[in-house]
Structures are given as C-alpha cells and as structure tokens.
N, C-alpha and C. Protein backbone atom coordinates (compact mmCIF):
# COMPACT_ATOMS: atom_id res chain seq x y z
N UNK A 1 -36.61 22.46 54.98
CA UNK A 1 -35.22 22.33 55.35
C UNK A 1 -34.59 23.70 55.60
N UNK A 2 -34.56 24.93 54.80
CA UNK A 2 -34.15 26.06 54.99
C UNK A 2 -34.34 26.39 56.11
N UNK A 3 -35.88 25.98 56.13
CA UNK A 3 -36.31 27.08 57.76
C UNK A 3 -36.06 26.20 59.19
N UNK A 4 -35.95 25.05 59.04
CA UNK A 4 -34.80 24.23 59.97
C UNK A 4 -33.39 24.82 60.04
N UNK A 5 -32.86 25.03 59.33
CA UNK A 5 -31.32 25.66 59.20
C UNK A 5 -31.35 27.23 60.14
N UNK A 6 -32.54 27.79 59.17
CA UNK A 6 -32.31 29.02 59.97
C UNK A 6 -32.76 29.29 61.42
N UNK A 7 -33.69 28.56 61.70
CA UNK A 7 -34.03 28.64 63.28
C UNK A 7 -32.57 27.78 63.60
N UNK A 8 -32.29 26.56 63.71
CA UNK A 8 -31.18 26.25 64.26
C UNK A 8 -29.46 26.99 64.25
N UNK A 9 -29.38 27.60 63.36
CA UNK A 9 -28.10 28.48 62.86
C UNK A 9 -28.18 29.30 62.45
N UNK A 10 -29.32 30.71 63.30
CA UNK A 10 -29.48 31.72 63.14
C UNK A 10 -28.44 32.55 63.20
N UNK A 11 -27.95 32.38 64.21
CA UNK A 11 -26.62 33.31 64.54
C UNK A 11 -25.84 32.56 63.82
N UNK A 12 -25.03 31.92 63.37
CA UNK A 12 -23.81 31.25 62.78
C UNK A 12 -24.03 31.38 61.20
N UNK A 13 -25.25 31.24 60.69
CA UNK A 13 -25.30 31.29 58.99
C UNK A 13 -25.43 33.39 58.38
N UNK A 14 -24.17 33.76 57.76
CA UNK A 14 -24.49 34.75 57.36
C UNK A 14 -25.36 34.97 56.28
N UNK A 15 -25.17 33.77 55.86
CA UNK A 15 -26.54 33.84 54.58
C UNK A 15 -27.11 32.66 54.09
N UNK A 16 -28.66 32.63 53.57
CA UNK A 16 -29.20 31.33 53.24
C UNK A 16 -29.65 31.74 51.87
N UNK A 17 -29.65 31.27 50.92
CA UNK A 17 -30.34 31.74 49.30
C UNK A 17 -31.16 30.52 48.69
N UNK A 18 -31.98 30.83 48.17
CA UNK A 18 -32.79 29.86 47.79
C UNK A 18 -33.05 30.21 45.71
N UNK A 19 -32.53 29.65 45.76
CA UNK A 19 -32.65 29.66 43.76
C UNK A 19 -33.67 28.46 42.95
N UNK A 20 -34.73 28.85 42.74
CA UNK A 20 -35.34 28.20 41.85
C UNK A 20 -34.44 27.72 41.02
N UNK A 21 -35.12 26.16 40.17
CA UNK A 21 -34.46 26.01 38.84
C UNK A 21 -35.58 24.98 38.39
N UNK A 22 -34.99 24.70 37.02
CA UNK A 22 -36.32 23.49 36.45
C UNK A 22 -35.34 22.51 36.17
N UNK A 23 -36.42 21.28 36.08
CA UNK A 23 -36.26 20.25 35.71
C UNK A 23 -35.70 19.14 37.16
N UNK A 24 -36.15 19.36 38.28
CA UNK A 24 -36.48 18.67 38.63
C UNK A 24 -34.90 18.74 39.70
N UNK A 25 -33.94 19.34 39.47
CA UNK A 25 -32.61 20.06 40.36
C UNK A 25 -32.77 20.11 41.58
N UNK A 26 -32.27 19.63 42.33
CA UNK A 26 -32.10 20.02 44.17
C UNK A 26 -30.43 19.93 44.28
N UNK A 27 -30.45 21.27 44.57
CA UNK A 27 -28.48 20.81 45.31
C UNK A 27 -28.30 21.92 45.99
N UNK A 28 -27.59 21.48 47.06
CA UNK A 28 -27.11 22.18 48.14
C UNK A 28 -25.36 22.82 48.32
N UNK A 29 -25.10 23.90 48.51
CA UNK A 29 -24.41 24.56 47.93
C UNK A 29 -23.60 24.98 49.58
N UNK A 30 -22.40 24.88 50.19
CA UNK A 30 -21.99 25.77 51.10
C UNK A 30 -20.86 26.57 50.40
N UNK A 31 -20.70 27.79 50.92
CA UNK A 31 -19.58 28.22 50.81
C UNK A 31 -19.11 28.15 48.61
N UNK A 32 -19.82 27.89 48.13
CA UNK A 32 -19.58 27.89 46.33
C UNK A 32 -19.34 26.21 46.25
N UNK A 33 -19.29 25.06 47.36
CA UNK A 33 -18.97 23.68 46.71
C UNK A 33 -20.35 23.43 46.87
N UNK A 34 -20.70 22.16 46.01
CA UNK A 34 -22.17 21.16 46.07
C UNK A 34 -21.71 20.60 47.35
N UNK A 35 -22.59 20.31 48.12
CA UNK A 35 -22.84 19.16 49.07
C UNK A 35 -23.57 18.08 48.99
N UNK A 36 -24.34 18.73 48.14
CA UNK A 36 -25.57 17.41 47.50
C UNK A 36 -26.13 17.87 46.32
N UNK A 37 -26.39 16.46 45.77
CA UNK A 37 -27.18 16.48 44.21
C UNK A 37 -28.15 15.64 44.21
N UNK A 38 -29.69 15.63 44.15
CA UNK A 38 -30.96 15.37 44.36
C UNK A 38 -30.40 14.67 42.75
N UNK A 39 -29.76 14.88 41.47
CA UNK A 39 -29.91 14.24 40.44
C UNK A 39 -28.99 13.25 40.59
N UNK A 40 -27.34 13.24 41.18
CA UNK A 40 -26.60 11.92 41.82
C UNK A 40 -27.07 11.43 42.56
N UNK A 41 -27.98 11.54 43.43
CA UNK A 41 -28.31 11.48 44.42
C UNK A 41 -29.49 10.26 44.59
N UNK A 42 -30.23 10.80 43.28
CA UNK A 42 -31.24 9.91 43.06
C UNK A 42 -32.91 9.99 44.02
N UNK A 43 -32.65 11.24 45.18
CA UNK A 43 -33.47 11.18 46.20
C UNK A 43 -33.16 12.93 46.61
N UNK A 44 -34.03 13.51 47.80
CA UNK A 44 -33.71 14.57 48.35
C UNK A 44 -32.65 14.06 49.11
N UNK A 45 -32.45 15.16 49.19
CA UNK A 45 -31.50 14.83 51.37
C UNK A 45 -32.51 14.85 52.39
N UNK A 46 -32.04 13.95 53.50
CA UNK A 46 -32.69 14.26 54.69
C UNK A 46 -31.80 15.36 55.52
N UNK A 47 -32.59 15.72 56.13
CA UNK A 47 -31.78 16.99 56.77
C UNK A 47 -30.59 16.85 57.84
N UNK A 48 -30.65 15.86 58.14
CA UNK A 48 -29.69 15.58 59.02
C UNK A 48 -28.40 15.26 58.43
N UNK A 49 -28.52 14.96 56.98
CA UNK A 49 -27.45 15.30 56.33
C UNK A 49 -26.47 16.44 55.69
N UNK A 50 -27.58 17.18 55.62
CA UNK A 50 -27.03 18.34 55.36
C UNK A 50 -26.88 19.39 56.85
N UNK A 51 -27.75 19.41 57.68
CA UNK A 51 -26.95 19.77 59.05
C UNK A 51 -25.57 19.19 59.36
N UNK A 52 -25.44 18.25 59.22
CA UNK A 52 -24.10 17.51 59.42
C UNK A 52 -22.79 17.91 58.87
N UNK A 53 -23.31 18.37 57.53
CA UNK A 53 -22.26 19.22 56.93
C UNK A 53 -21.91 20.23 56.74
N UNK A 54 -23.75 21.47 57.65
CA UNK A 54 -22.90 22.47 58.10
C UNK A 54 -22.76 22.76 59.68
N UNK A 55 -22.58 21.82 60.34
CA UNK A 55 -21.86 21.56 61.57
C UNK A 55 -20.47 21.75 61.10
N UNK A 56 -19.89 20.85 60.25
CA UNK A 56 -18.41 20.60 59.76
C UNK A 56 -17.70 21.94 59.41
N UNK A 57 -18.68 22.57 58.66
CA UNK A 57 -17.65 23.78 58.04
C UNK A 57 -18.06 24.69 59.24
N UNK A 58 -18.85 24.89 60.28
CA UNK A 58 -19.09 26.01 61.07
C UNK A 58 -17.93 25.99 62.42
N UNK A 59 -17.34 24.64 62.47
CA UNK A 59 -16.04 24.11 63.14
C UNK A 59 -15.21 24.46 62.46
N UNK A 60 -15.01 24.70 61.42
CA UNK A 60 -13.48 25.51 60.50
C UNK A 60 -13.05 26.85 60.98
C-alpha cells in the first residue's frame, strides 16, 4: 500500500512514515488524525480506501 501511494502521489505527499508496532496494530494516520483502525476495523484496508481519503485532504 505505501508504495502504491508513493508512486501515485509522488509529487503531492510531503511525507510517508512507516512505524512498526506489535500486537497485531494497522492504522493509518493523515495529517496526526486515524483514518483507519485494522483493530475497529476488524480487517486491513483496501487501498482504495485509503486513496480515497487522501484524494479528500489533497483537495483542501
């Protein structure tokens, strides 16, 4: 998924970070809010969800 993001929103993303964690954590972070929680979530994201939402904020 990262490296989807960054080929597609090379120029537009000033930064991508990738943080390990344990226990099993996935969440996606723009700008300091969650966008997604792999533990609410119950599942990963598909990517088209999270493209979707940084389509939204790259229109702000």
């Amino acid at each position: 998924m990262t490296e989807q993001l960054i080929t597609e929103y090379k120029q537009a993303l000033e930064e991508v970070t990738l943080v390990p964690a344990a226990g099993g954590r996935f969440e996606v972070y723009i700008d300091g809010e969650m966008v997604f929680s792999k533990k609410e979530a119950g599942r990963f994201p598909k990517y088209e969800e999270i493209r979707s939402v940084v389509q939204q904020r790259l229109k702000r």
